[in-house]
Protein backbone atom coordinates (compact mmCIF):
# COMPACT_ATOMS: atom_id res chain seq x y z
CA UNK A 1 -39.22 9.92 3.09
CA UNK A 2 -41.33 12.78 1.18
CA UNK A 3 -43.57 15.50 2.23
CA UNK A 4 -47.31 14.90 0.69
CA UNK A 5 -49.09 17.61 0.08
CA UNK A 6 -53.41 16.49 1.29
CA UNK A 7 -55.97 18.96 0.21
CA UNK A 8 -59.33 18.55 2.64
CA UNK A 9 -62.42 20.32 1.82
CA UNK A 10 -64.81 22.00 5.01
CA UNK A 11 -68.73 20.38 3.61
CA UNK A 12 -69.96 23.38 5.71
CA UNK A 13 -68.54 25.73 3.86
CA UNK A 14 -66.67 24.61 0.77
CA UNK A 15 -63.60 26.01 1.85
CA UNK A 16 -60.48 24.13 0.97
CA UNK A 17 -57.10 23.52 3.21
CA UNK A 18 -53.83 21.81 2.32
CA UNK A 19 -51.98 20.26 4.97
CA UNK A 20 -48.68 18.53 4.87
CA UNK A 21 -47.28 15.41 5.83
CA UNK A 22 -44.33 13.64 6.59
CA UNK A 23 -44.28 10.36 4.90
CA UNK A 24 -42.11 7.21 4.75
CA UNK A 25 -42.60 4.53 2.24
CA UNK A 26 -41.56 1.05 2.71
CA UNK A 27 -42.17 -2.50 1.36
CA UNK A 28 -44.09 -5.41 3.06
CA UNK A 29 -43.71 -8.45 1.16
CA UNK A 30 -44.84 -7.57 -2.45
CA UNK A 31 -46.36 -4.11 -1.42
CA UNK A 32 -45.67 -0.55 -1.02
CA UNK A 33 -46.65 0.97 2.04
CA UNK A 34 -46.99 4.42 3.17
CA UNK A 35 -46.67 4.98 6.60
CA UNK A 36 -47.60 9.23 7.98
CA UNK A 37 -44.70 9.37 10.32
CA UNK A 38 -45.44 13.15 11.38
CA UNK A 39 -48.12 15.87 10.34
CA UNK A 40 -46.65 19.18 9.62
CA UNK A 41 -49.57 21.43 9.32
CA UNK A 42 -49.74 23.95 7.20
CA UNK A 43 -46.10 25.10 5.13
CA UNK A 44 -45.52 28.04 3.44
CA UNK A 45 -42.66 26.94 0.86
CA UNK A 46 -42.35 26.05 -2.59
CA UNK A 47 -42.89 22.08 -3.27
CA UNK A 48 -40.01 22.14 -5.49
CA UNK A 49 -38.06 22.58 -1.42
CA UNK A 50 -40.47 19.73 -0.53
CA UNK A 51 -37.47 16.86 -0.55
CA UNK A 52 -34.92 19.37 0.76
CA UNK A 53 -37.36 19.69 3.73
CA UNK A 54 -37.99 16.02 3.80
CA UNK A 55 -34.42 15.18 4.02
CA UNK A 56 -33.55 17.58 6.73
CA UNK A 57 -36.40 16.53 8.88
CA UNK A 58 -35.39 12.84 8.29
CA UNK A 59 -32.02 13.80 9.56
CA UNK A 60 -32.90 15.68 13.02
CA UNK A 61 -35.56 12.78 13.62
CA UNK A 62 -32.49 10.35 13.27
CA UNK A 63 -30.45 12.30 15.59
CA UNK A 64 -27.57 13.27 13.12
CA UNK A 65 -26.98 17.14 11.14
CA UNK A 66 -25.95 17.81 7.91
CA UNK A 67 -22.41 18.97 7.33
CA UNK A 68 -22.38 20.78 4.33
CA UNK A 69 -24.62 24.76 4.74
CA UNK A 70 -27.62 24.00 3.62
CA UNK A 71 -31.20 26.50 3.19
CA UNK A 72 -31.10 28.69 6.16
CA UNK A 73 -34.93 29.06 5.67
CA UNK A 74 -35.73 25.16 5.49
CA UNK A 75 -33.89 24.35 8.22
CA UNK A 76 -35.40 26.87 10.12
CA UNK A 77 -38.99 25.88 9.18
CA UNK A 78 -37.75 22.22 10.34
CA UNK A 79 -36.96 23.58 14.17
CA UNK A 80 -40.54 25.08 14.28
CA UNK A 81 -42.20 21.68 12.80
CA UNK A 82 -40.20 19.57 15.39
CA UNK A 83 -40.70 22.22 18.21
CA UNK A 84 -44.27 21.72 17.90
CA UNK A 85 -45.65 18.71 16.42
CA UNK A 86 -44.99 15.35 18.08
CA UNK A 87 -43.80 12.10 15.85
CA UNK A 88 -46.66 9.64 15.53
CA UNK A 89 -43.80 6.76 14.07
CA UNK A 90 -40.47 5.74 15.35
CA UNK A 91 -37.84 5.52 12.46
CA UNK A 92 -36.33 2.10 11.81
């Protein structure tokens, strides 16, 4: 899974908002698909911390923890995203 970052633009005003996503990719005969599995809202972190993010989120959504320490920060911002925001996909 990755995080994708989706810019959206307000036509009223012009103003423009990034919101992030939770996304898993998987094939269907000879396709890629990209399935949202959860919308994050809005993140404040660098996207070079996007996969770290992604991976711990995949983790807690499959019911298992890391064992080594990881970012103290990321896996804080991953309580608050799965506090708050409900899963719109199961996981296979």
């Amino acid at each position: 899974m990755f995080i994708r970052a989706k810019t959206t633009k307000n036509k009223a005003t012009g103003t423009k908002y990034i919101k992030h996503q939770l996304v898993r990719s998987y094939r269907e005969g000879d396709k890629v698909r990209q399935e949202i599995v959860m919308d994050l809202g809005r993140l404040e972190i660098d996207p070079k911390d996007y996969k770290k993010l992604a991976q711990i989120l995949t983790m807690r959504l499959a019911g298992s923890e890391s064992l080594f320490e990881g970012d103290l920060e990321l896996k804080s911002i991953a309580d608050k995203v799965l506090s708050s925001f409900s899963v719109t996909v199961h996981i296979r």
